[in-house]
PDB file of N, CA and C in Angstrom:
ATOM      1  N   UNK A   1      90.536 106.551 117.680  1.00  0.00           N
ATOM      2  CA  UNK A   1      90.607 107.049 119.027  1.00  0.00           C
ATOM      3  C   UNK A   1      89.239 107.587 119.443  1.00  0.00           C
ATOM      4  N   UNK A   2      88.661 107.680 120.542  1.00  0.00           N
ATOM      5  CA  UNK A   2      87.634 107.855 120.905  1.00  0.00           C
ATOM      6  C   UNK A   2      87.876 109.127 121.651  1.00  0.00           C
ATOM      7  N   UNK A   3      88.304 109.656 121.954  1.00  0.00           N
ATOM      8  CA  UNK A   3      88.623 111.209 122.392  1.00  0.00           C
ATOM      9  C   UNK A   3      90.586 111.369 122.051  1.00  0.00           C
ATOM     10  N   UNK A   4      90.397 112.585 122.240  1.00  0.00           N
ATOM     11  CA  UNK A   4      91.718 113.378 122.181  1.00  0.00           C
ATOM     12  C   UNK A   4      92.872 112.944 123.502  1.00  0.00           C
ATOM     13  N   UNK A   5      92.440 112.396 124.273  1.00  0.00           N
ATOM     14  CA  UNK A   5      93.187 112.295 125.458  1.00  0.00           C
ATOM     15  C   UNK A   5      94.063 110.738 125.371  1.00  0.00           C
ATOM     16  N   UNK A   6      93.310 109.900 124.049  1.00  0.00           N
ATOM     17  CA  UNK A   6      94.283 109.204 124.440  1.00  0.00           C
ATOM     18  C   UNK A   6      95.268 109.153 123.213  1.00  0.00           C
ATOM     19  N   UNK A   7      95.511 110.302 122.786  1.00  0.00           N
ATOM     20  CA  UNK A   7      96.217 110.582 121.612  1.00  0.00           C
ATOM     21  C   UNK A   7      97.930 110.476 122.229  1.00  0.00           C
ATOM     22  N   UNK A   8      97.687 110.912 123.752  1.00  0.00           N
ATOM     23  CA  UNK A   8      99.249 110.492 124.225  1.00  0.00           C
ATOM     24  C   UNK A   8      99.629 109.265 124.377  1.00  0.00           C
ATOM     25  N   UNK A   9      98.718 108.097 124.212  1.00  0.00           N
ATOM     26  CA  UNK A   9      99.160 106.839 124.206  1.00  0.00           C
ATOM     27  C   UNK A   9      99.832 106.309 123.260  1.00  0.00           C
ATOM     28  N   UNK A  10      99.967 107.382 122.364  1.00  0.00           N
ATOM     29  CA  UNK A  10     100.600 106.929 120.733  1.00  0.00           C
ATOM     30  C   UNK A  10     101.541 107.369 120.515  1.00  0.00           C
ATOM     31  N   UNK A  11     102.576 107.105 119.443  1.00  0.00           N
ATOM     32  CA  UNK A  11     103.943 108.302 118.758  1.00  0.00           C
ATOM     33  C   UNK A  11     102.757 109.185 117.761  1.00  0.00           C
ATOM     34  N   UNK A  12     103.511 109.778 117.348  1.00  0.00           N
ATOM     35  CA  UNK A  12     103.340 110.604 116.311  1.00  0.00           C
ATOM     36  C   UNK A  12     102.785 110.108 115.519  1.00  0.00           C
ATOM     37  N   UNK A  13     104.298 109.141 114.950  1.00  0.00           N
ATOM     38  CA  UNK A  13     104.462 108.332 113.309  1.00  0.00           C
ATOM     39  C   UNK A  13     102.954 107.419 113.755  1.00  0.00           C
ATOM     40  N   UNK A  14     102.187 107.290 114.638  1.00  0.00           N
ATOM     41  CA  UNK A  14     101.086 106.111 114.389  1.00  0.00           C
ATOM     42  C   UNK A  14      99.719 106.409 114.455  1.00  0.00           C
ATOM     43  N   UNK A  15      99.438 107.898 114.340  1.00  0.00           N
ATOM     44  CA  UNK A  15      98.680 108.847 114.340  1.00  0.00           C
ATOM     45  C   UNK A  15      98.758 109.866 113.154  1.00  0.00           C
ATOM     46  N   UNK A  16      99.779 110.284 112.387  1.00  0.00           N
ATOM     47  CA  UNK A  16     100.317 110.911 111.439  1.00  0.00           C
ATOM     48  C   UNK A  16      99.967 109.960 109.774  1.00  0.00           C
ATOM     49  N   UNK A  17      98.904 110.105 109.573  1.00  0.00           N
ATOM     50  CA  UNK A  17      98.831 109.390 108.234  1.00  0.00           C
ATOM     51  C   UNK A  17      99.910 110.030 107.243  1.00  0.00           C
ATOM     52  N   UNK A  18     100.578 111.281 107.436  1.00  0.00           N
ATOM     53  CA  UNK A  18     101.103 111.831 106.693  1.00  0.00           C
ATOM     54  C   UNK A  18     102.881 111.045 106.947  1.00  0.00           C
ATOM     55  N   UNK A  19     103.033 110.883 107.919  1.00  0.00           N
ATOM     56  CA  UNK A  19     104.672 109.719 108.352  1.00  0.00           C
ATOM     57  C   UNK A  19     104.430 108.468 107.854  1.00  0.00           C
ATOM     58  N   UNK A  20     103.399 108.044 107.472  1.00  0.00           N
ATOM     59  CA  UNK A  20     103.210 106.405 107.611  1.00  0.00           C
ATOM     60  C   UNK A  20     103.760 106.033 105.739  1.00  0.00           C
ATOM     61  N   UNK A  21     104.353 105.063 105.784  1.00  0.00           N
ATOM     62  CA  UNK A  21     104.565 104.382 104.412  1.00  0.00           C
ATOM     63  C   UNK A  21     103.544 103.543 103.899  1.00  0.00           C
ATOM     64  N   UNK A  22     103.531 103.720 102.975  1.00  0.00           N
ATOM     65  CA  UNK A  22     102.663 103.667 101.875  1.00  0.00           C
ATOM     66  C   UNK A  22     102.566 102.453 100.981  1.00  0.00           C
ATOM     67  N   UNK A  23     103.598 102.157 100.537  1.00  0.00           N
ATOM     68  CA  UNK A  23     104.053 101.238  99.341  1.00  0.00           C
ATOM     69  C   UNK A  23     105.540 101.127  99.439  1.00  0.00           C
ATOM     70  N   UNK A  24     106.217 100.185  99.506  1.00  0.00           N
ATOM     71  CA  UNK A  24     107.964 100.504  98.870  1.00  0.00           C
ATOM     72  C   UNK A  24     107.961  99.346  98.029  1.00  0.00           C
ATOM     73  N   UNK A  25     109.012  99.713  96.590  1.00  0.00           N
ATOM     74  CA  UNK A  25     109.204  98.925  95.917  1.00  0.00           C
ATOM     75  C   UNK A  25     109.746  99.757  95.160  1.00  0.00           C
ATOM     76  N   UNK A  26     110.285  98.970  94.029  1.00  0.00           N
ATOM     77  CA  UNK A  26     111.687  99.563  93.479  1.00  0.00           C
ATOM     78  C   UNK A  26     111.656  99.730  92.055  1.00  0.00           C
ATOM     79  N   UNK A  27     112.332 100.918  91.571  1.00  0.00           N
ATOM     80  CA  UNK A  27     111.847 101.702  90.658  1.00  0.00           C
ATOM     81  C   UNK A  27     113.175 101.805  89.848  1.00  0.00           C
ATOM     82  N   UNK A  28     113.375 100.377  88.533  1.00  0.00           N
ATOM     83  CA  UNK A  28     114.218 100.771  87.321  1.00  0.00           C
ATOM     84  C   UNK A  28     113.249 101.661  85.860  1.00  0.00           C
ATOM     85  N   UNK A  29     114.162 102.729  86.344  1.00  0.00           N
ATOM     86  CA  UNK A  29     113.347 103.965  85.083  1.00  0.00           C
ATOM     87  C   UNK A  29     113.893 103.230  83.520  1.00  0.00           C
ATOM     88  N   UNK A  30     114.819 102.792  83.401  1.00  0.00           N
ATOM     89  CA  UNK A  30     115.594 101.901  82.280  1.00  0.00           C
ATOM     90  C   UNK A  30     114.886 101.172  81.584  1.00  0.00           C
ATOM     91  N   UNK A  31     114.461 100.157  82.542  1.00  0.00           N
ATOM     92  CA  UNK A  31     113.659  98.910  81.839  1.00  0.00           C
ATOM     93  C   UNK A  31     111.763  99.161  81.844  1.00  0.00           C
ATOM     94  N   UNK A  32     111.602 100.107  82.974  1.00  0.00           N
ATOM     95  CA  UNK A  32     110.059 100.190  83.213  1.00  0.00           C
ATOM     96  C   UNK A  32     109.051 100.253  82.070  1.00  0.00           C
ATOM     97  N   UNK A  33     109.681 101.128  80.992  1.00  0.00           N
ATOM     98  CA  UNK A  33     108.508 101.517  79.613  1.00  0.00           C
ATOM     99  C   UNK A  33     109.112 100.614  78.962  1.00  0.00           C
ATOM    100  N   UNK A  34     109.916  99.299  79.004  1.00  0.00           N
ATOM    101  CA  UNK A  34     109.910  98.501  78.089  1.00  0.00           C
ATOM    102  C   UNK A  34     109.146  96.921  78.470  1.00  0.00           C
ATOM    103  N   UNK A  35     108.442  96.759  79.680  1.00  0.00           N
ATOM    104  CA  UNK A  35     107.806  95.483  80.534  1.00  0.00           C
ATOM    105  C   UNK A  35     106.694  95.823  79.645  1.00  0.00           C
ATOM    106  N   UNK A  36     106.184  94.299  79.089  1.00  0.00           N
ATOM    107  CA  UNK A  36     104.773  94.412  78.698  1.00  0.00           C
ATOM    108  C   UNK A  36     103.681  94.452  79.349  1.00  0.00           C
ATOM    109  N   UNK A  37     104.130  94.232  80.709  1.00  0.00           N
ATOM    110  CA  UNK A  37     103.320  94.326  81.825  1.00  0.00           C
ATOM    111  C   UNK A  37     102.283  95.904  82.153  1.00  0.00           C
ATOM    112  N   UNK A  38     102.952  96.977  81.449  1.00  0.00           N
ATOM    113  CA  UNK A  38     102.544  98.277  81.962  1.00  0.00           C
ATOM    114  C   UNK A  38     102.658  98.795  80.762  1.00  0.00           C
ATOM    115  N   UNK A  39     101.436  99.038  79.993  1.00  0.00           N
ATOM    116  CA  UNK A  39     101.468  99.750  78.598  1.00  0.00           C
ATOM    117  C   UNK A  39     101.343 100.964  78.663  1.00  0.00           C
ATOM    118  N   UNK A  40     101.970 101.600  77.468  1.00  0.00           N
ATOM    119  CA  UNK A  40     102.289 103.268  77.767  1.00  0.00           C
ATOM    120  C   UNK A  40     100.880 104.014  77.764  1.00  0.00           C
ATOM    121  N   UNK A  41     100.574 104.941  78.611  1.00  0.00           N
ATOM    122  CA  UNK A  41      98.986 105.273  78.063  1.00  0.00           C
ATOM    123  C   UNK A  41      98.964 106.691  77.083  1.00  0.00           C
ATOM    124  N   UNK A  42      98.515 106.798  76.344  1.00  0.00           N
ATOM    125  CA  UNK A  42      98.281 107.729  75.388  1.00  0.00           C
ATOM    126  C   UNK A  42      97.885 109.215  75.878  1.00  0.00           C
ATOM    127  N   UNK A  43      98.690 109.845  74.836  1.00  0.00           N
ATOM    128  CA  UNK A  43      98.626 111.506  75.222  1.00  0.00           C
ATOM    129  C   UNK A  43      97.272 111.525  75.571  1.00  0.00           C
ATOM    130  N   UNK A  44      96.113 111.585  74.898  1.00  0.00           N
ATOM    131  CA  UNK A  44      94.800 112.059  75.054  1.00  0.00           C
ATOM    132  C   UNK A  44      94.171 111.736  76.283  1.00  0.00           C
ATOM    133  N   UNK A  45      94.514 110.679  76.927  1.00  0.00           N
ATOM    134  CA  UNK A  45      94.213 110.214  78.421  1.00  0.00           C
ATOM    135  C   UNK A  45      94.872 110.760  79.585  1.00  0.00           C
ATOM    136  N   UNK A  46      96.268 111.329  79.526  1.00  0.00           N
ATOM    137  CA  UNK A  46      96.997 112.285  79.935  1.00  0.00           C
ATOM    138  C   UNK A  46      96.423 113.971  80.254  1.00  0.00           C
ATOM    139  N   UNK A  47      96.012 114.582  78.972  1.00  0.00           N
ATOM    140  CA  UNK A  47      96.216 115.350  78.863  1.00  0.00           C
ATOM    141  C   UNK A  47      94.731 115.352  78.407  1.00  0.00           C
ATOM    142  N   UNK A  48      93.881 116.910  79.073  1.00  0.00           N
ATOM    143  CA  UNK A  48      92.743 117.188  78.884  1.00  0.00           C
ATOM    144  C   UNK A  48      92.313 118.098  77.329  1.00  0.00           C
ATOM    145  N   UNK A  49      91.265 117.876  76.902  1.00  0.00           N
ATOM    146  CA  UNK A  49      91.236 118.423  75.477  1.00  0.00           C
ATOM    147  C   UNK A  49      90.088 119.358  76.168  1.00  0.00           C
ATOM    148  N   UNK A  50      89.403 119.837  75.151  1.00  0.00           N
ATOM    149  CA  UNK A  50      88.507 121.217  75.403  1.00  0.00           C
ATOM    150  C   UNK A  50      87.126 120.640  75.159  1.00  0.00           C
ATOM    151  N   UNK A  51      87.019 119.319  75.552  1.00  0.00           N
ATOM    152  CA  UNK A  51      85.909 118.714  75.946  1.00  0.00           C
ATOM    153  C   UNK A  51      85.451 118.155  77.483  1.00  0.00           C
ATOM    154  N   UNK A  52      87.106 118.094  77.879  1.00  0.00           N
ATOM    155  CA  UNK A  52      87.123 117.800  79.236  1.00  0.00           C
ATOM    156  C   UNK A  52      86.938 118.824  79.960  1.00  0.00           C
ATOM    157  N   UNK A  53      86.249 118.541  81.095  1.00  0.00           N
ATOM    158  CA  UNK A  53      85.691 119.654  81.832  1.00  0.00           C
ATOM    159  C   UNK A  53      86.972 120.001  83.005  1.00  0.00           C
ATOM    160  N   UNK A  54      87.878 119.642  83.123  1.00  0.00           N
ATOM    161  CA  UNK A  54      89.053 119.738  83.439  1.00  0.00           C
ATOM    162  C   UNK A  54      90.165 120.977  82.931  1.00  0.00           C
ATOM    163  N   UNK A  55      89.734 120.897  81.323  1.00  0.00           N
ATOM    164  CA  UNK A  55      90.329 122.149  80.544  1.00  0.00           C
ATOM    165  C   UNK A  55      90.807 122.963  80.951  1.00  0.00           C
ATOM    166  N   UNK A  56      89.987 123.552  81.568  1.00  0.00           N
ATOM    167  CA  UNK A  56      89.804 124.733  82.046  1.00  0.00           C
ATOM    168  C   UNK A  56      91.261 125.125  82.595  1.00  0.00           C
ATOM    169  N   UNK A  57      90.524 124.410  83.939  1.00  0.00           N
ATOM    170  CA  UNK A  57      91.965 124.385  85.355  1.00  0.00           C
ATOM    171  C   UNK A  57      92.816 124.394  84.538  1.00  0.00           C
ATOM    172  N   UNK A  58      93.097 123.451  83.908  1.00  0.00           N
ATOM    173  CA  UNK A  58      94.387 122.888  83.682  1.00  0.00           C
ATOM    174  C   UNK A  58      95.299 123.940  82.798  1.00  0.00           C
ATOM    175  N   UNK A  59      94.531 124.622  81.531  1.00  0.00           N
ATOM    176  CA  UNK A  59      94.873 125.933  80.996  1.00  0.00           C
ATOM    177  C   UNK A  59      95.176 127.037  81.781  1.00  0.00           C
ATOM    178  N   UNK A  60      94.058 127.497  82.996  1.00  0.00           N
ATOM    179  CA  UNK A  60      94.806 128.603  84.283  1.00  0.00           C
ATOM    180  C   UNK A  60      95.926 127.825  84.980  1.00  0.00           C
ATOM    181  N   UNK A  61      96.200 126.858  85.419  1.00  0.00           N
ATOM    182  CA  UNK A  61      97.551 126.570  86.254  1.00  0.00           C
ATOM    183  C   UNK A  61      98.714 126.420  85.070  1.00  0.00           C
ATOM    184  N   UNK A  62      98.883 126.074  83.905  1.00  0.00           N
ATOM    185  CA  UNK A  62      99.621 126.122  82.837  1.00  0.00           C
ATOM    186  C   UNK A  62      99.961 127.805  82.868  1.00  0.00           C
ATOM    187  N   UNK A  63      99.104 128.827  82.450  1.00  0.00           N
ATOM    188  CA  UNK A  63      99.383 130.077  82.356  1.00  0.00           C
ATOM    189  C   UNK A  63      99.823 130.448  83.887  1.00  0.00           C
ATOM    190  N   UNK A  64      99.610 129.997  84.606  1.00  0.00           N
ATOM    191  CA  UNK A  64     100.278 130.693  85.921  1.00  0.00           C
ATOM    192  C   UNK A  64     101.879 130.365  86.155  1.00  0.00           C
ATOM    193  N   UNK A  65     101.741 128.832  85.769  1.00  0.00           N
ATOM    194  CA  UNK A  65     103.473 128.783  85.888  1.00  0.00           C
ATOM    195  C   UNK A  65     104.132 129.189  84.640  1.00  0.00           C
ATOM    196  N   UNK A  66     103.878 129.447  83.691  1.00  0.00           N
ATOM    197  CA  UNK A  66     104.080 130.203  82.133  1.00  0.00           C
ATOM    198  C   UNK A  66     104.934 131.437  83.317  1.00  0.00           C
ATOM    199  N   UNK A  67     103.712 132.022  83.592  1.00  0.00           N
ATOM    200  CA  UNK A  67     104.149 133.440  83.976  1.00  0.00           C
ATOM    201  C   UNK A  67     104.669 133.593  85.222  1.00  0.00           C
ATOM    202  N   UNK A  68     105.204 132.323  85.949  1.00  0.00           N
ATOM    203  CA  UNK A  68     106.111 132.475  87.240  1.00  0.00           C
ATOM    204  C   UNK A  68     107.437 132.708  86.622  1.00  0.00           C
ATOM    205  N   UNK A  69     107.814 131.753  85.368  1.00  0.00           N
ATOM    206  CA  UNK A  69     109.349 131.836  84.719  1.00  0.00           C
ATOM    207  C   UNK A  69     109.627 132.722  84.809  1.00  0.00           C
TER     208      UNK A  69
END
């Protein structure tokens, strides 16, 4: 859009990146981790070690919901 005014020429949903769909497609949890198509990825790629500079965070938001229970 080139100014704000012609934002009434639109709905919402076509201006709203947040309404708009994304992807659909369909999701058997059953069979999914058994397709050879999609290999399981390993804890260590998951989950940050104390080399990843990520650590960190990830240890304060862990202790924060620890201590919401």
């Amino acid at each position: 859009m080139a100014d704000a005014e012609q934002k009434i020429n639109y709905q919402e949903s076509e201006i709203d990146f947040g309404l708009r769909l994304l992807a659909k497609f369909r999701f058997d949890p059953e069979n999914f981790w058994h397709r050879d198509g999609f290999p399981k990825v390993g804890e260590t790629a998951l989950y940050p070690d104390r080399s990843d500079t990520f650590f960190a965070i990830a240890a304060d938001i862990k202790s924060q919901l620890e201590q919401a229970r």
